[in-house]
Protein backbone atom coordinates (compact mmCIF):
# COMPACT_ATOMS: atom_id res chain seq x y z
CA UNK A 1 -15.51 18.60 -1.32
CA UNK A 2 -17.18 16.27 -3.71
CA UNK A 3 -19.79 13.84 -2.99
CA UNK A 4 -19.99 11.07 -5.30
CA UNK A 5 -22.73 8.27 -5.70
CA UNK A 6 -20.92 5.61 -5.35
CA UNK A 7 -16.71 4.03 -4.98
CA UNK A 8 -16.79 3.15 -8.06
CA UNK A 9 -17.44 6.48 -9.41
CA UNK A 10 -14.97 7.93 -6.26
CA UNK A 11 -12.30 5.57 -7.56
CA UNK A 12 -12.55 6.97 -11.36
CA UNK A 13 -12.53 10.55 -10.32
CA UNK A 14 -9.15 10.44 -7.84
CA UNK A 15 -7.89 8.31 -10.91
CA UNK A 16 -8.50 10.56 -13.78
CA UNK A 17 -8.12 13.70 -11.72
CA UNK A 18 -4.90 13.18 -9.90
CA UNK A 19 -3.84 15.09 -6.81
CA UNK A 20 -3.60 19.07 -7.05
CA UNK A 21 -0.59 18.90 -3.82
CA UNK A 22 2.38 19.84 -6.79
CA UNK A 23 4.06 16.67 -5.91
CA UNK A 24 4.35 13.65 -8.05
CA UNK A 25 3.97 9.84 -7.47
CA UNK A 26 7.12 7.98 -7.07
CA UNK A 27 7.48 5.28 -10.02
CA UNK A 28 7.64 2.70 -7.08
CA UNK A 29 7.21 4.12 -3.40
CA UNK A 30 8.79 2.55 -0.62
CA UNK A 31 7.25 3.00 3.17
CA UNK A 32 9.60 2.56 6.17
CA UNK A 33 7.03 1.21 8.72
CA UNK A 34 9.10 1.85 11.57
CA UNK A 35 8.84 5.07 11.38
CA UNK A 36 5.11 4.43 11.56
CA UNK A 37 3.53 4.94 15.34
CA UNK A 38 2.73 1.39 16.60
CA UNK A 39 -0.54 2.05 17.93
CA UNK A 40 -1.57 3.35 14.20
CA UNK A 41 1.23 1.39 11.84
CA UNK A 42 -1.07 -1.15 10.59
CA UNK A 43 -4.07 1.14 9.81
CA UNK A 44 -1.66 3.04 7.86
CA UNK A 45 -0.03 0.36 6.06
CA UNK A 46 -3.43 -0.73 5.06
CA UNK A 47 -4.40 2.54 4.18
CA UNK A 48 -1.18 2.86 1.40
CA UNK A 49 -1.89 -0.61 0.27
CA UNK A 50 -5.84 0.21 -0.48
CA UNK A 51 -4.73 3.22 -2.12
CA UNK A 52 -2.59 1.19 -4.57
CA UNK A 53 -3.67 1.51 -8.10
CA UNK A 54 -4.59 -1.49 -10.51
CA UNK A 55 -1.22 -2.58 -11.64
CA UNK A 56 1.11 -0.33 -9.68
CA UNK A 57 2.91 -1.42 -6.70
CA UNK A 58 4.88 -0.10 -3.34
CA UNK A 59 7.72 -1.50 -1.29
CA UNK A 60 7.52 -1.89 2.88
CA UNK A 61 9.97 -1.86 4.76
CA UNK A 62 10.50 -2.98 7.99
CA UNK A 63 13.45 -4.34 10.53
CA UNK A 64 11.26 -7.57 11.37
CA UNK A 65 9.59 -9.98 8.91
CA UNK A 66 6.03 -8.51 8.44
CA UNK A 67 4.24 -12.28 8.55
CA UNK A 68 1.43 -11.40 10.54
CA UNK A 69 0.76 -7.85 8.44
CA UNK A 70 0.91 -10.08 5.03
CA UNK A 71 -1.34 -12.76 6.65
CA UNK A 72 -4.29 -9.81 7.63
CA UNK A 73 -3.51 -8.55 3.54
CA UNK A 74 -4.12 -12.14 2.39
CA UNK A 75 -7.49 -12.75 4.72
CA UNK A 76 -8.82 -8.70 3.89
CA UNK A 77 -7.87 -8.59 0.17
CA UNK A 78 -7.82 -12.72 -1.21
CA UNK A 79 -5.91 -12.50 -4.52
CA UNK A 80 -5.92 -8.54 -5.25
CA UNK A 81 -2.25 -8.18 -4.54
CA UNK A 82 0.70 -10.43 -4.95
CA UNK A 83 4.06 -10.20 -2.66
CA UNK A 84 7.32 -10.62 -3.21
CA UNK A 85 10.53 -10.69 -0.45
CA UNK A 86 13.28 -8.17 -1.87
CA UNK A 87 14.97 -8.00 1.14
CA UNK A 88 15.06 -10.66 4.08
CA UNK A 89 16.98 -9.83 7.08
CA UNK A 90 18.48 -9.87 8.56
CA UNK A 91 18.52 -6.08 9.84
CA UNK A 92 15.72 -5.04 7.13
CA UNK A 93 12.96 -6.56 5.76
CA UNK A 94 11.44 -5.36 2.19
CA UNK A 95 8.21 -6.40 0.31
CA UNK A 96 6.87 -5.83 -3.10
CA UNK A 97 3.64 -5.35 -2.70
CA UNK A 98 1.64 -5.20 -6.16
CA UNK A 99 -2.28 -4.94 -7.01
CA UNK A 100 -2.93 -7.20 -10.06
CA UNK A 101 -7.06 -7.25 -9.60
């Protein structure tokens, strides 16, 4: 475990040191959200979005249109990411969901 002073300095370290799992990042990851537990499925959509990289992105996907989930990203995050409707119904739902700040 490593205990770091500050996020900033957490932020640098996961982004320069990369994850030691084997795997590798997708070039754009896509998250079905149904398959998501209700009770947890926006705490975990927020917690993929907030681990979005500057200037990388991830798809959601969902069999509804996610209005009230991009509404809570707009009032938590302002500006930091843009969204953009691949997909819209109607049997699935998809959204670009990019960090630009």
């Amino acid at each position: 475990m490593e205990i770091h002073h500050s996020k900033e300095e957490a932020e640098f370290q996961s982004s320069t040191a990369g994850c030691t799992c084997g795997e590798h990042d997708e070039d754009l990851p896509e998250m079905d959200v149904q398959q998501i537990p209700h009770a947890v499925r926006h705490a975990a959509i927020f917690g993929a979005i907030d681990s979005i990289a500057k200037g990388r992105a991830m798809v959601i996907s969902a069999t509804h249109d996610p209005v009230p989930l991009l509404m809570q990203l707009k009032q938590r995050h302002g500006d930091t990411y843009n969204t953009k409707y691949l997909d819209q119904g109607p049997e699935r739902w998809r959204i670009l969901i990019r960090r630009v700040a």
